[in-house]
PDB file of N, CA and C in Angstrom:
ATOM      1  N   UNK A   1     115.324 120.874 128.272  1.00  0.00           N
ATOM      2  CA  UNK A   1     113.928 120.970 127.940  1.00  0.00           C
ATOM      3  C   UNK A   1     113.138 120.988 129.232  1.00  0.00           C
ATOM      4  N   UNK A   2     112.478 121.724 129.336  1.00  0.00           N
ATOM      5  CA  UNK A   2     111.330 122.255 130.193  1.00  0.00           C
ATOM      6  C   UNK A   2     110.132 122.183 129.819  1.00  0.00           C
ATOM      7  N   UNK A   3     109.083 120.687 130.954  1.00  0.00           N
ATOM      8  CA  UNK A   3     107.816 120.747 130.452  1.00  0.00           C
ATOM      9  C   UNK A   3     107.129 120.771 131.578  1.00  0.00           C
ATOM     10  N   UNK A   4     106.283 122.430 131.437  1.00  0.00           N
ATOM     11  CA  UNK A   4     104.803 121.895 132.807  1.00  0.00           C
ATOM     12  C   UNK A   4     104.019 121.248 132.367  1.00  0.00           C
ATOM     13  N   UNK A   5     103.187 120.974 133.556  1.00  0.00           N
ATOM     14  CA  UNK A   5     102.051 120.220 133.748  1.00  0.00           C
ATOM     15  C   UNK A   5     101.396 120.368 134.801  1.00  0.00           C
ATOM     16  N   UNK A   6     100.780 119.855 134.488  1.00  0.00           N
ATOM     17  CA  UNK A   6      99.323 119.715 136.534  1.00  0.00           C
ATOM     18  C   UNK A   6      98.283 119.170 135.796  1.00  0.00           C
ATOM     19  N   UNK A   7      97.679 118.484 136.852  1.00  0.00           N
ATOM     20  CA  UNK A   7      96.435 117.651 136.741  1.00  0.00           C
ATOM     21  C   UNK A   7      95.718 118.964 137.325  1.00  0.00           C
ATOM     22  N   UNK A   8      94.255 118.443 136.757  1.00  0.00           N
ATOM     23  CA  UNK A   8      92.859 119.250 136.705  1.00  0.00           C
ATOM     24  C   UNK A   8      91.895 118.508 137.265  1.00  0.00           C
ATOM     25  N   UNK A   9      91.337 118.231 138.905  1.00  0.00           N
ATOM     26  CA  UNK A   9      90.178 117.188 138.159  1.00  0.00           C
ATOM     27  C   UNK A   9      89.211 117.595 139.420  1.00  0.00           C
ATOM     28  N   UNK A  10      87.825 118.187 138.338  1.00  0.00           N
ATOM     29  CA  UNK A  10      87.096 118.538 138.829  1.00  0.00           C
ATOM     30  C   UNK A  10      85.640 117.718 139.725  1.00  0.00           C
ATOM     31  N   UNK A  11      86.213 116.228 139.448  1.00  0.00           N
ATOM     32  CA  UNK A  11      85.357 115.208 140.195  1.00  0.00           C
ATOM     33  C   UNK A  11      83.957 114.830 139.426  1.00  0.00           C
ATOM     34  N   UNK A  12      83.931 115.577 138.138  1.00  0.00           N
ATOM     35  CA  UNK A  12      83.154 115.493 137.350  1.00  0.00           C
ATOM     36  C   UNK A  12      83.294 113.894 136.388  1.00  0.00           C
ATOM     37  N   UNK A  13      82.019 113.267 136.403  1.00  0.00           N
ATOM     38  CA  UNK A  13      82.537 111.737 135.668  1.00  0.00           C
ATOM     39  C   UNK A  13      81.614 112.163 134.364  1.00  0.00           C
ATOM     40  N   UNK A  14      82.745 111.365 133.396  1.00  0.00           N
ATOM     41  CA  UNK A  14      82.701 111.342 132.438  1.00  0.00           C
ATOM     42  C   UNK A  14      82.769 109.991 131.639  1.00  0.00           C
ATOM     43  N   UNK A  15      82.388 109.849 130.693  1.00  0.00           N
ATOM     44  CA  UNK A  15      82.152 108.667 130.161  1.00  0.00           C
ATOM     45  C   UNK A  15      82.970 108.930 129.329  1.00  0.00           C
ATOM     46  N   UNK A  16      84.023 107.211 129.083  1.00  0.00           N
ATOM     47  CA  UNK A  16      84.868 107.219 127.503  1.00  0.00           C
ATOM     48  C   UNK A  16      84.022 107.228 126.943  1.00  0.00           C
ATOM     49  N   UNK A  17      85.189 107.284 125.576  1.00  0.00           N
ATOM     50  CA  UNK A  17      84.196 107.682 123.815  1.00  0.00           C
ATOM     51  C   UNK A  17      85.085 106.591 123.327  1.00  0.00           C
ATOM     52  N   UNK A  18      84.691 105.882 122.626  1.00  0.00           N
ATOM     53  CA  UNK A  18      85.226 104.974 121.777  1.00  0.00           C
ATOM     54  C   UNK A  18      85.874 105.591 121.005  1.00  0.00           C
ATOM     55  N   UNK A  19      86.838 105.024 120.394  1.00  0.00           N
ATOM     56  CA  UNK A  19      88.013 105.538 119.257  1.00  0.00           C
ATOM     57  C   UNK A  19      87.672 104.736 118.476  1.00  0.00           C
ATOM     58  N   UNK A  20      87.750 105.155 117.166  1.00  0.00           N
ATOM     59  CA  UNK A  20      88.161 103.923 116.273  1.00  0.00           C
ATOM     60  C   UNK A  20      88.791 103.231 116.444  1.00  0.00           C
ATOM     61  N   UNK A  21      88.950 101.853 115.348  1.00  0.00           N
ATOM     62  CA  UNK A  21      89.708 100.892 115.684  1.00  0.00           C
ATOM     63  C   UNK A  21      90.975 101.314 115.002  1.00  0.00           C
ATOM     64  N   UNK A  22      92.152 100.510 115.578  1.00  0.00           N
ATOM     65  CA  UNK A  22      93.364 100.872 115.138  1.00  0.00           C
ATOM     66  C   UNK A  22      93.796 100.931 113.860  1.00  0.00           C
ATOM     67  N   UNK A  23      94.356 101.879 113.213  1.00  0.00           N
ATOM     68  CA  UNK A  23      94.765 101.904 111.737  1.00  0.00           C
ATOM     69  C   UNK A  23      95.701 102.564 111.505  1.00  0.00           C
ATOM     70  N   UNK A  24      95.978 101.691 110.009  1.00  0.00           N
ATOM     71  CA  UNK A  24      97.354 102.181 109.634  1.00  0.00           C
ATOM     72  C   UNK A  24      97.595 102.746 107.947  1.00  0.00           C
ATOM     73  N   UNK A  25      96.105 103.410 108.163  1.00  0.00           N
ATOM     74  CA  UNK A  25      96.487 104.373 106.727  1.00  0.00           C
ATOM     75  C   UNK A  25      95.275 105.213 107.024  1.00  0.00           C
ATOM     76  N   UNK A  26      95.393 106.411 106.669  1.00  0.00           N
ATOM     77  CA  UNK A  26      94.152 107.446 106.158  1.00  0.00           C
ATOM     78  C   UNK A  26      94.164 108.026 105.428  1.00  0.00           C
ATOM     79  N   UNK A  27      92.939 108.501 104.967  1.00  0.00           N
ATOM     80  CA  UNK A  27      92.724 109.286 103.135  1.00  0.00           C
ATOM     81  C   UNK A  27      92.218 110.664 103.685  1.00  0.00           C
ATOM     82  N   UNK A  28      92.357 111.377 103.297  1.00  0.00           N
ATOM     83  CA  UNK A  28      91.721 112.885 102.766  1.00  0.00           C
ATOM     84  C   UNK A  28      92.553 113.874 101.862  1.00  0.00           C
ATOM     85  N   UNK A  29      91.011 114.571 101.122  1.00  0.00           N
ATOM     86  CA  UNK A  29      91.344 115.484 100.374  1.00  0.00           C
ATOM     87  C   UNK A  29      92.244 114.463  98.887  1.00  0.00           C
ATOM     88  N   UNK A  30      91.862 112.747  98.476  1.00  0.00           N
ATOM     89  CA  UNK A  30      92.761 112.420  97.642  1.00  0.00           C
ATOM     90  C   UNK A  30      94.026 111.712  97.986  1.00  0.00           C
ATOM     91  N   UNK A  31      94.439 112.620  99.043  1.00  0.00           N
ATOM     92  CA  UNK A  31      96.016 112.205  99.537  1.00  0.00           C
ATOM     93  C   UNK A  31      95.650 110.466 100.533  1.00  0.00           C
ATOM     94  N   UNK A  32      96.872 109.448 100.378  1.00  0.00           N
ATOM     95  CA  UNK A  32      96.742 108.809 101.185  1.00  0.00           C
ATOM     96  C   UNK A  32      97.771 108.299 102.042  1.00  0.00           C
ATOM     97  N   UNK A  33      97.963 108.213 103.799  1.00  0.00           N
ATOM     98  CA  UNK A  33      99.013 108.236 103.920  1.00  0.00           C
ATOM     99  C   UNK A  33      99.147 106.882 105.129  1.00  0.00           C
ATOM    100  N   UNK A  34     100.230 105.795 104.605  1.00  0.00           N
ATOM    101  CA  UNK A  34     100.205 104.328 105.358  1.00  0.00           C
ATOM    102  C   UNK A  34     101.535 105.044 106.569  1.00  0.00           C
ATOM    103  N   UNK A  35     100.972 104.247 107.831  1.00  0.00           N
ATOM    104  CA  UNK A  35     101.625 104.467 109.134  1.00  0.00           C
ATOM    105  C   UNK A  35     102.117 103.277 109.664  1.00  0.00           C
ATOM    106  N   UNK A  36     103.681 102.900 110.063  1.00  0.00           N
ATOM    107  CA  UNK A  36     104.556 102.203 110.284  1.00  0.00           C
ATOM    108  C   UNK A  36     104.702 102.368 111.824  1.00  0.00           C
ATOM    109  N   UNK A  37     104.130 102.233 112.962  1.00  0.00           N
ATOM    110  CA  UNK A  37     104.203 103.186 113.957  1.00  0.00           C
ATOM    111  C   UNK A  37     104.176 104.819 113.939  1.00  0.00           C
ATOM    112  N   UNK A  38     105.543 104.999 114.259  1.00  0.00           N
ATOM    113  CA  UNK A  38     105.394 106.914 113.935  1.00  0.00           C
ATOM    114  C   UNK A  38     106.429 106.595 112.656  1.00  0.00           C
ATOM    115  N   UNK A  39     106.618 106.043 111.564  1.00  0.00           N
ATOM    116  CA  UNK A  39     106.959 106.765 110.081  1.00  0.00           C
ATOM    117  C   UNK A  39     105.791 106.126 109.333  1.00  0.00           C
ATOM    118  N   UNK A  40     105.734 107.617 108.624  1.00  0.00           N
ATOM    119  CA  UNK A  40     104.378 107.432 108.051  1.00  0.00           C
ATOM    120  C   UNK A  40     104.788 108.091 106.317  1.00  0.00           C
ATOM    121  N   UNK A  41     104.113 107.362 105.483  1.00  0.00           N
ATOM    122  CA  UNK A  41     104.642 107.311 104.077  1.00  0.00           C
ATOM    123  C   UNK A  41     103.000 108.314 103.110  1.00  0.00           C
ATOM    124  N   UNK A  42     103.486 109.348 102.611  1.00  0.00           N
ATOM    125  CA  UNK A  42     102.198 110.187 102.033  1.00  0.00           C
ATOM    126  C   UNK A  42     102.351 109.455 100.624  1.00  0.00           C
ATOM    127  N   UNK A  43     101.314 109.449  99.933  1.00  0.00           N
ATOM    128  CA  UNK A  43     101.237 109.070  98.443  1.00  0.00           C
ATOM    129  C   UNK A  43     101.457 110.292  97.784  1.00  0.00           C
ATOM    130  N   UNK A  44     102.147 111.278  98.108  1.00  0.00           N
ATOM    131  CA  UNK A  44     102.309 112.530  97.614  1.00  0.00           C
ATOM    132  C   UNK A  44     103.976 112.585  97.017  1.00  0.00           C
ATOM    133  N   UNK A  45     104.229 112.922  96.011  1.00  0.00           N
ATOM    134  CA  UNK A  45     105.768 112.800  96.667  1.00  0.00           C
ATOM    135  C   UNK A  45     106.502 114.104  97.612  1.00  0.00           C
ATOM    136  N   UNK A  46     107.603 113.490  98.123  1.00  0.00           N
ATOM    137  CA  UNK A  46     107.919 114.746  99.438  1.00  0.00           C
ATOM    138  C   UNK A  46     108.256 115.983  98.765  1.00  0.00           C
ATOM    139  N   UNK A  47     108.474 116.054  97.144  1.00  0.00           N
ATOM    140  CA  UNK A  47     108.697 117.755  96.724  1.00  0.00           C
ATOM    141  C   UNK A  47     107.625 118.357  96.551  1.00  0.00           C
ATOM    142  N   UNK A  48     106.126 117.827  96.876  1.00  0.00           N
ATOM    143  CA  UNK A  48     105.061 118.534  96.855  1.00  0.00           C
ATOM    144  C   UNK A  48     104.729 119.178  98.497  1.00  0.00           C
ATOM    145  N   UNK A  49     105.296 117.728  99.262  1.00  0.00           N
ATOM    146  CA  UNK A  49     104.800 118.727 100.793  1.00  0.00           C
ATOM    147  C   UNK A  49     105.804 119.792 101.007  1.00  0.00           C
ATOM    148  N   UNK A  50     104.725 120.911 101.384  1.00  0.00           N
ATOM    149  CA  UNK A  50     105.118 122.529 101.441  1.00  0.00           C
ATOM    150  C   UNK A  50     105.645 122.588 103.495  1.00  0.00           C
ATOM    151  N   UNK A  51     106.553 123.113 103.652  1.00  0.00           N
ATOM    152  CA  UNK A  51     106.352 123.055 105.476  1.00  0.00           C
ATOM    153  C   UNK A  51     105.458 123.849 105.707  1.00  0.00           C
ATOM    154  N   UNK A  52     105.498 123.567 106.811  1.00  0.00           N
ATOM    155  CA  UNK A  52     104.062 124.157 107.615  1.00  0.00           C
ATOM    156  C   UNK A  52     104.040 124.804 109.266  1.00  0.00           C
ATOM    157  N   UNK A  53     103.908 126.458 109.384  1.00  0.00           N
ATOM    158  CA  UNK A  53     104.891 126.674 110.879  1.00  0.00           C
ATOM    159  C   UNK A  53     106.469 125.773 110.876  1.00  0.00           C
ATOM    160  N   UNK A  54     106.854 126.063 109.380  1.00  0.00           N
ATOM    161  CA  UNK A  54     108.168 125.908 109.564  1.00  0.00           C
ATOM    162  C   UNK A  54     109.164 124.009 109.773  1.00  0.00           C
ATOM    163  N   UNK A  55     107.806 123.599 109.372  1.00  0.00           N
ATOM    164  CA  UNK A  55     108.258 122.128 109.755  1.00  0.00           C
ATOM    165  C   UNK A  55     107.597 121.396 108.278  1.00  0.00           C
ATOM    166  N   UNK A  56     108.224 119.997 108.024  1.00  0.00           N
ATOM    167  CA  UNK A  56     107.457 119.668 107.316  1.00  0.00           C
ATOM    168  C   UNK A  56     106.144 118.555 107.304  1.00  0.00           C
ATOM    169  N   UNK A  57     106.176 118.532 108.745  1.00  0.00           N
ATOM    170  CA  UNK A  57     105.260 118.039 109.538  1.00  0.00           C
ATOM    171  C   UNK A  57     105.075 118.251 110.552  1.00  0.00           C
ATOM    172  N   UNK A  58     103.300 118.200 111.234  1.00  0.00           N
ATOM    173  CA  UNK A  58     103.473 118.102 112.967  1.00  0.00           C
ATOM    174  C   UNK A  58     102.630 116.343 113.170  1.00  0.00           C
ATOM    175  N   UNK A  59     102.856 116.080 114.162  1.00  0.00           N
ATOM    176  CA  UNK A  59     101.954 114.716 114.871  1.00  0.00           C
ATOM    177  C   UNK A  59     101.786 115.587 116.128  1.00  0.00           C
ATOM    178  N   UNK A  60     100.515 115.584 116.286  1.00  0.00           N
ATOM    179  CA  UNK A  60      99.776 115.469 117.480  1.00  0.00           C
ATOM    180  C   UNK A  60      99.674 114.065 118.079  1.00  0.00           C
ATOM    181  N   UNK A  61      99.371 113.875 119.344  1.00  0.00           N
ATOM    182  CA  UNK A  61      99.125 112.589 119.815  1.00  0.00           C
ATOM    183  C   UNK A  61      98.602 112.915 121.063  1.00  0.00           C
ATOM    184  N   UNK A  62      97.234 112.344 121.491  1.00  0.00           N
ATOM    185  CA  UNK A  62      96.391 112.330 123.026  1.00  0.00           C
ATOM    186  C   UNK A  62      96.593 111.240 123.341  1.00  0.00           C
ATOM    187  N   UNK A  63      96.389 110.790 124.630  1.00  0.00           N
ATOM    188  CA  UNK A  63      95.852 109.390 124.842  1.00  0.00           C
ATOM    189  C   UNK A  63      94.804 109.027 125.792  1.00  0.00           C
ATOM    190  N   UNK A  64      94.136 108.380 125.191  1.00  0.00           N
ATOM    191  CA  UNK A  64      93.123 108.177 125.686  1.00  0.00           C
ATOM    192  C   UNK A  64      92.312 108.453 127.138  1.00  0.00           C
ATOM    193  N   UNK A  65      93.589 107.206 128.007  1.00  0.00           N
ATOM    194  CA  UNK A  65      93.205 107.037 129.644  1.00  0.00           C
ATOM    195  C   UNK A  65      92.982 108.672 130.078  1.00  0.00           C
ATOM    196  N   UNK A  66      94.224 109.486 129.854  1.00  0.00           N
ATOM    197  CA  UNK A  66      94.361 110.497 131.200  1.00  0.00           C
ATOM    198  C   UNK A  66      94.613 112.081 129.875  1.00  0.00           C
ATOM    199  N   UNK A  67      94.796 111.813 128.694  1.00  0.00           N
ATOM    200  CA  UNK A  67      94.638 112.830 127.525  1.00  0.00           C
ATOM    201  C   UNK A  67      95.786 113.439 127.718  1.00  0.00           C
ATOM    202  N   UNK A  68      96.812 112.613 127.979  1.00  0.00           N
ATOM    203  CA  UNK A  68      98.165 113.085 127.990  1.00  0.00           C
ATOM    204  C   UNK A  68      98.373 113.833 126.312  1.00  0.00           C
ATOM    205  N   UNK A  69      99.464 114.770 126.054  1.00  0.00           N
ATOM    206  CA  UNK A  69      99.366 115.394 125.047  1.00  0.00           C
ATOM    207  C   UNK A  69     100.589 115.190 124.261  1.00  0.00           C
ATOM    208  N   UNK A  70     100.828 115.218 123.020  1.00  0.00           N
ATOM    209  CA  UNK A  70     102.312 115.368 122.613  1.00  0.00           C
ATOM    210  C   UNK A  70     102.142 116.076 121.491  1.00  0.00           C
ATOM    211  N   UNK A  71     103.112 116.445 121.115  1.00  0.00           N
ATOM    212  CA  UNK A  71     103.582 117.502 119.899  1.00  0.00           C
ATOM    213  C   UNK A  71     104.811 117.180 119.595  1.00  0.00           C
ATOM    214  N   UNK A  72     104.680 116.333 118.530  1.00  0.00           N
ATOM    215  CA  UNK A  72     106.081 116.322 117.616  1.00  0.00           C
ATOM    216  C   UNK A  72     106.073 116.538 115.890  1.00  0.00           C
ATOM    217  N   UNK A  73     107.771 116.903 115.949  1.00  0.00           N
ATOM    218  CA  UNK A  73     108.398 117.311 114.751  1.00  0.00           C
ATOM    219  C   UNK A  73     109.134 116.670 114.400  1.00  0.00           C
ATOM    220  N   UNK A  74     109.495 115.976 113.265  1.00  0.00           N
ATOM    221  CA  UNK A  74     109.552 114.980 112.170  1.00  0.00           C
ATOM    222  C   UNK A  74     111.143 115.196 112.436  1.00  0.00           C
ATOM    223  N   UNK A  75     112.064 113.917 112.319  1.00  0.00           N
ATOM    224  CA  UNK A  75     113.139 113.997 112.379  1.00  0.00           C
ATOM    225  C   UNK A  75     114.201 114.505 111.255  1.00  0.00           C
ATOM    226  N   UNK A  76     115.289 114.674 111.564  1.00  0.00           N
ATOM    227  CA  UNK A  76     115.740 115.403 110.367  1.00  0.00           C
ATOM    228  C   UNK A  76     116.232 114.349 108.960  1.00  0.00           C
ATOM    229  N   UNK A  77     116.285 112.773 109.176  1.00  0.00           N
ATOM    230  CA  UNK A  77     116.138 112.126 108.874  1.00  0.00           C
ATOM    231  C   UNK A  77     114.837 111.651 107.559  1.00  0.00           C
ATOM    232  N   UNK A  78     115.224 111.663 106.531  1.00  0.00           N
ATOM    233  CA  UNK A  78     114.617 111.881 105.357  1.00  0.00           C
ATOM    234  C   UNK A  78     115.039 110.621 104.860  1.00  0.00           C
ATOM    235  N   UNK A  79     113.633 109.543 104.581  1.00  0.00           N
ATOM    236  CA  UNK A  79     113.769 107.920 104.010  1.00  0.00           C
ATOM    237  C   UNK A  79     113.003 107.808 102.916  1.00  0.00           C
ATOM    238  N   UNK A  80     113.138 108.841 101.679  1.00  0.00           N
ATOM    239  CA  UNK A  80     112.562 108.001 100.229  1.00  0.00           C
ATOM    240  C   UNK A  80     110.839 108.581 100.450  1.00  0.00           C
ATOM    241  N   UNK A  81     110.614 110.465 101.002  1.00  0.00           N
ATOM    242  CA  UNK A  81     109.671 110.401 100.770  1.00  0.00           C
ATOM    243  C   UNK A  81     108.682 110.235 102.150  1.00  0.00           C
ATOM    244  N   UNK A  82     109.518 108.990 102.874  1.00  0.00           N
ATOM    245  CA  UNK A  82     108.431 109.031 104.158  1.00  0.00           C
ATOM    246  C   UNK A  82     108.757 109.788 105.546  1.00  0.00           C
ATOM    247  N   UNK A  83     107.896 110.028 106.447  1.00  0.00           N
ATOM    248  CA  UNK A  83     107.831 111.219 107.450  1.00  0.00           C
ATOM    249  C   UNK A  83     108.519 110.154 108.674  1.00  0.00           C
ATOM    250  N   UNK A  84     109.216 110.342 109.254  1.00  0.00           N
ATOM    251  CA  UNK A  84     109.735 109.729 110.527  1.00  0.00           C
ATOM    252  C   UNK A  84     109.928 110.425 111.825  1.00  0.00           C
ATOM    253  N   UNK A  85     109.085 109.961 112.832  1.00  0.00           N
ATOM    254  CA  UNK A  85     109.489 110.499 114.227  1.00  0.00           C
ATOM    255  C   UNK A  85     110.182 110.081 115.202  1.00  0.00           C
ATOM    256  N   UNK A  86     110.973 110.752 115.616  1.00  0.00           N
ATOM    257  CA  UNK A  86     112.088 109.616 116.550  1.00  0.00           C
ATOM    258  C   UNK A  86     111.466 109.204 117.809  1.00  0.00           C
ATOM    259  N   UNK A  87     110.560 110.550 118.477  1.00  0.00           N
ATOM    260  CA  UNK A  87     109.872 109.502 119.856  1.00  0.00           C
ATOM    261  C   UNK A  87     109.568 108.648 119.902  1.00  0.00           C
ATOM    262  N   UNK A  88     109.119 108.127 120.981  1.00  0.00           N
ATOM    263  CA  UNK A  88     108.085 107.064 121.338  1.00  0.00           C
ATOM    264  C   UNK A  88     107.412 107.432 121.858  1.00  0.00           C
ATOM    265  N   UNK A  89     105.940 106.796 122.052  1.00  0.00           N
ATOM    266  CA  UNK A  89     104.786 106.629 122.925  1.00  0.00           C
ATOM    267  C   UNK A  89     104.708 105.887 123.883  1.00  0.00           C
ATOM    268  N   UNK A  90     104.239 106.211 125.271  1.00  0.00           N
ATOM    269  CA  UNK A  90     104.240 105.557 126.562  1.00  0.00           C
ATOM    270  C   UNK A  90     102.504 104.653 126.306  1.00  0.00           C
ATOM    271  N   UNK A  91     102.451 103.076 126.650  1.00  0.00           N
ATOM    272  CA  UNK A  91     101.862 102.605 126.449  1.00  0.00           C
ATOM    273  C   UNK A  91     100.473 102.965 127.033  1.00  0.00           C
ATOM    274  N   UNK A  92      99.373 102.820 125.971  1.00  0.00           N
ATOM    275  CA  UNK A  92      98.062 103.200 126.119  1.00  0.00           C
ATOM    276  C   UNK A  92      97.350 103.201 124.442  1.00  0.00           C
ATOM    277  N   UNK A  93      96.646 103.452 124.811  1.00  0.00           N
ATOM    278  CA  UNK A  93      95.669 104.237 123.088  1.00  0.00           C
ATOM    279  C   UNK A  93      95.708 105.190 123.438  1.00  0.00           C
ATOM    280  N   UNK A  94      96.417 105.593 121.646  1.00  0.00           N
ATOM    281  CA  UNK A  94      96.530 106.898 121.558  1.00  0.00           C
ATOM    282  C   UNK A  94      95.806 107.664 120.345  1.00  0.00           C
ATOM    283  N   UNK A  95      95.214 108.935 119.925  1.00  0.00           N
ATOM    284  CA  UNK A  95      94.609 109.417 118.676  1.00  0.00           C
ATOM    285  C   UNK A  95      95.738 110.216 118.163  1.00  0.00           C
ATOM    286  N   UNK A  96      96.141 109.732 116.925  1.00  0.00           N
ATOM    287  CA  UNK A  96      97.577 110.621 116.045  1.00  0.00           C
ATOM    288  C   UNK A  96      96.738 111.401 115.679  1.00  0.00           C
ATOM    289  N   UNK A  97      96.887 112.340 115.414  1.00  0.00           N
ATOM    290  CA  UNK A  97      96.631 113.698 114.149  1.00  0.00           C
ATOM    291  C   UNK A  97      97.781 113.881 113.411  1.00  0.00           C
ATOM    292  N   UNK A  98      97.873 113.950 111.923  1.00  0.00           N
ATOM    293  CA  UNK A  98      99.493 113.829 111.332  1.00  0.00           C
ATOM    294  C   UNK A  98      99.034 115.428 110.403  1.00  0.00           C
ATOM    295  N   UNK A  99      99.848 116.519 110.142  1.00  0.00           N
ATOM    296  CA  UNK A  99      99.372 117.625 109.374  1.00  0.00           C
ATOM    297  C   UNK A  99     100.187 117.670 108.266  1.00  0.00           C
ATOM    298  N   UNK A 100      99.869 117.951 107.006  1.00  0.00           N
ATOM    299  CA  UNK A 100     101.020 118.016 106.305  1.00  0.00           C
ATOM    300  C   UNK A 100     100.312 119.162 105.161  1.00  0.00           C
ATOM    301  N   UNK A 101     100.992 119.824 104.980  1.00  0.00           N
ATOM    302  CA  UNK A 101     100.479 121.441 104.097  1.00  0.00           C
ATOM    303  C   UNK A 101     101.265 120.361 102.211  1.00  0.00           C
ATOM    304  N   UNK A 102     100.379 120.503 101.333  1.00  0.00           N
ATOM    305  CA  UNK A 102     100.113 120.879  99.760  1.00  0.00           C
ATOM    306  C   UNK A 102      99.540 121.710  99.446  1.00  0.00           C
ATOM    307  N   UNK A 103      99.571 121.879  98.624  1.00  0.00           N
ATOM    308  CA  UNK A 103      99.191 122.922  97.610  1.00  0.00           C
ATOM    309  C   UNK A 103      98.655 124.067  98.675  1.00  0.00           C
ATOM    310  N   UNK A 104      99.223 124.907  99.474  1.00  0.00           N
ATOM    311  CA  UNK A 104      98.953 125.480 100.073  1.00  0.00           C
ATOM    312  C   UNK A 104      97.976 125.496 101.435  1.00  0.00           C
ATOM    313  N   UNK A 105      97.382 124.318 101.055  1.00  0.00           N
ATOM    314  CA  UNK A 105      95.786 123.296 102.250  1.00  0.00           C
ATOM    315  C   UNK A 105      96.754 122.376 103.059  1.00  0.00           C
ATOM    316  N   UNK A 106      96.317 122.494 104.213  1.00  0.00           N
ATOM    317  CA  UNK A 106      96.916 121.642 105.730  1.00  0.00           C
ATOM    318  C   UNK A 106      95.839 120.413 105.509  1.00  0.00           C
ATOM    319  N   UNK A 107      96.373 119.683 105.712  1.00  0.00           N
ATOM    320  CA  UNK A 107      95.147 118.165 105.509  1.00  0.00           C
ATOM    321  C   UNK A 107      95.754 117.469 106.655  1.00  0.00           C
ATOM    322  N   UNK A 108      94.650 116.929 107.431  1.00  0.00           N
ATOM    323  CA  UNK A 108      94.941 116.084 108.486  1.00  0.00           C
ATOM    324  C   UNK A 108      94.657 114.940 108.523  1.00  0.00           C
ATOM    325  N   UNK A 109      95.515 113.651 108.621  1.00  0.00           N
ATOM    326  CA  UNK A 109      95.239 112.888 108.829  1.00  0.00           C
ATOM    327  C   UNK A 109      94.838 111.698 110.279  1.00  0.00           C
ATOM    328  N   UNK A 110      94.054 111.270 111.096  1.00  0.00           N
ATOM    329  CA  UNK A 110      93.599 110.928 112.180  1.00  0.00           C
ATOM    330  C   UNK A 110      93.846 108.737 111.740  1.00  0.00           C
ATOM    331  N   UNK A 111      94.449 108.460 112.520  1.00  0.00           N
ATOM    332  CA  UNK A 111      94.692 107.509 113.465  1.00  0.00           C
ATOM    333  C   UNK A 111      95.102 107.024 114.590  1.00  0.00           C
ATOM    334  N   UNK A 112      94.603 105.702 114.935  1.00  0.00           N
ATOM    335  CA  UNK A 112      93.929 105.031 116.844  1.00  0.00           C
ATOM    336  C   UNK A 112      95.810 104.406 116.619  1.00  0.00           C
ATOM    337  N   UNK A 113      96.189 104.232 117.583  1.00  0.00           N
ATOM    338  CA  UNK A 113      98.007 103.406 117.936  1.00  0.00           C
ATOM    339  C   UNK A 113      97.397 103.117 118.885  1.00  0.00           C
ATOM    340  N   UNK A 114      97.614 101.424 119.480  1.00  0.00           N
ATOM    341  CA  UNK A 114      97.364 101.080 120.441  1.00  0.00           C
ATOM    342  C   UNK A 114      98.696 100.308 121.106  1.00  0.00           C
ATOM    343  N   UNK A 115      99.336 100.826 122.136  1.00  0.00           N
ATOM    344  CA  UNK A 115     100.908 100.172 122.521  1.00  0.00           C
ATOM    345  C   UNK A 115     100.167  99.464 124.224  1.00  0.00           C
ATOM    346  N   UNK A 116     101.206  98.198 123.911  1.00  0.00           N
ATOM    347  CA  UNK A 116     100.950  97.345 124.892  1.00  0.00           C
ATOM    348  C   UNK A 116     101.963  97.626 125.682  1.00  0.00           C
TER     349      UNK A 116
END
């Protein structure tokens, strides 16, 4: 595996933005989905989630300090329904984005992980 990178920094200051506070469930569109670290359980059952670009999930993840980026895909590992990721996160606050396609609609769900 091969990953670039480079820093950017134009000397320009910027002010943080507050994140929400840390959580471990979000709602939209009806759907609701509780987060265990990275396995995360939809109130949907899993023969309704449709994949999506071929996956049956993505997690996004920024973090805060320096907006480091990640992109992951759900392990092949299937527990009763809930979504599991095998990475880990390098300590900081981080903003999840979790995507999961029904009924044809991508619904995103957004929560704060804060690792010590």
């Amino acid at each position: 595996e091969l990953v670039l990178a480079t820093n950017i920094d134009d000397e320009t200051p910027v002010d943080p933005v507050a994140l929400p506070a840390e959580s471990d469930e979000a709602e939209t569109a009806g759907i609701t989905v509780r987060r265990d670290g990275l396995l995360f359980t939809p109130s949907v059952p899993a023969a309704e989630i449709e994949p999506y670009l071929g996956q049956p999930a993505h997690l996004v993840a920024f973090r805060q300090s320096d907006l480091a980026y990640v992109h992951l895909h759900p392990s092949d590992t299937q527990m009763g329904g809930m979504i599991m990721f095998d990475n880990t996160l390098d300590t900081g606050t981080w903003r999840l984005f979790l995507q999961l396609q029904v009924d044809g609609d991508v619904h995103t769900f957004e929560f704060t992980e804060v690792i010590a």
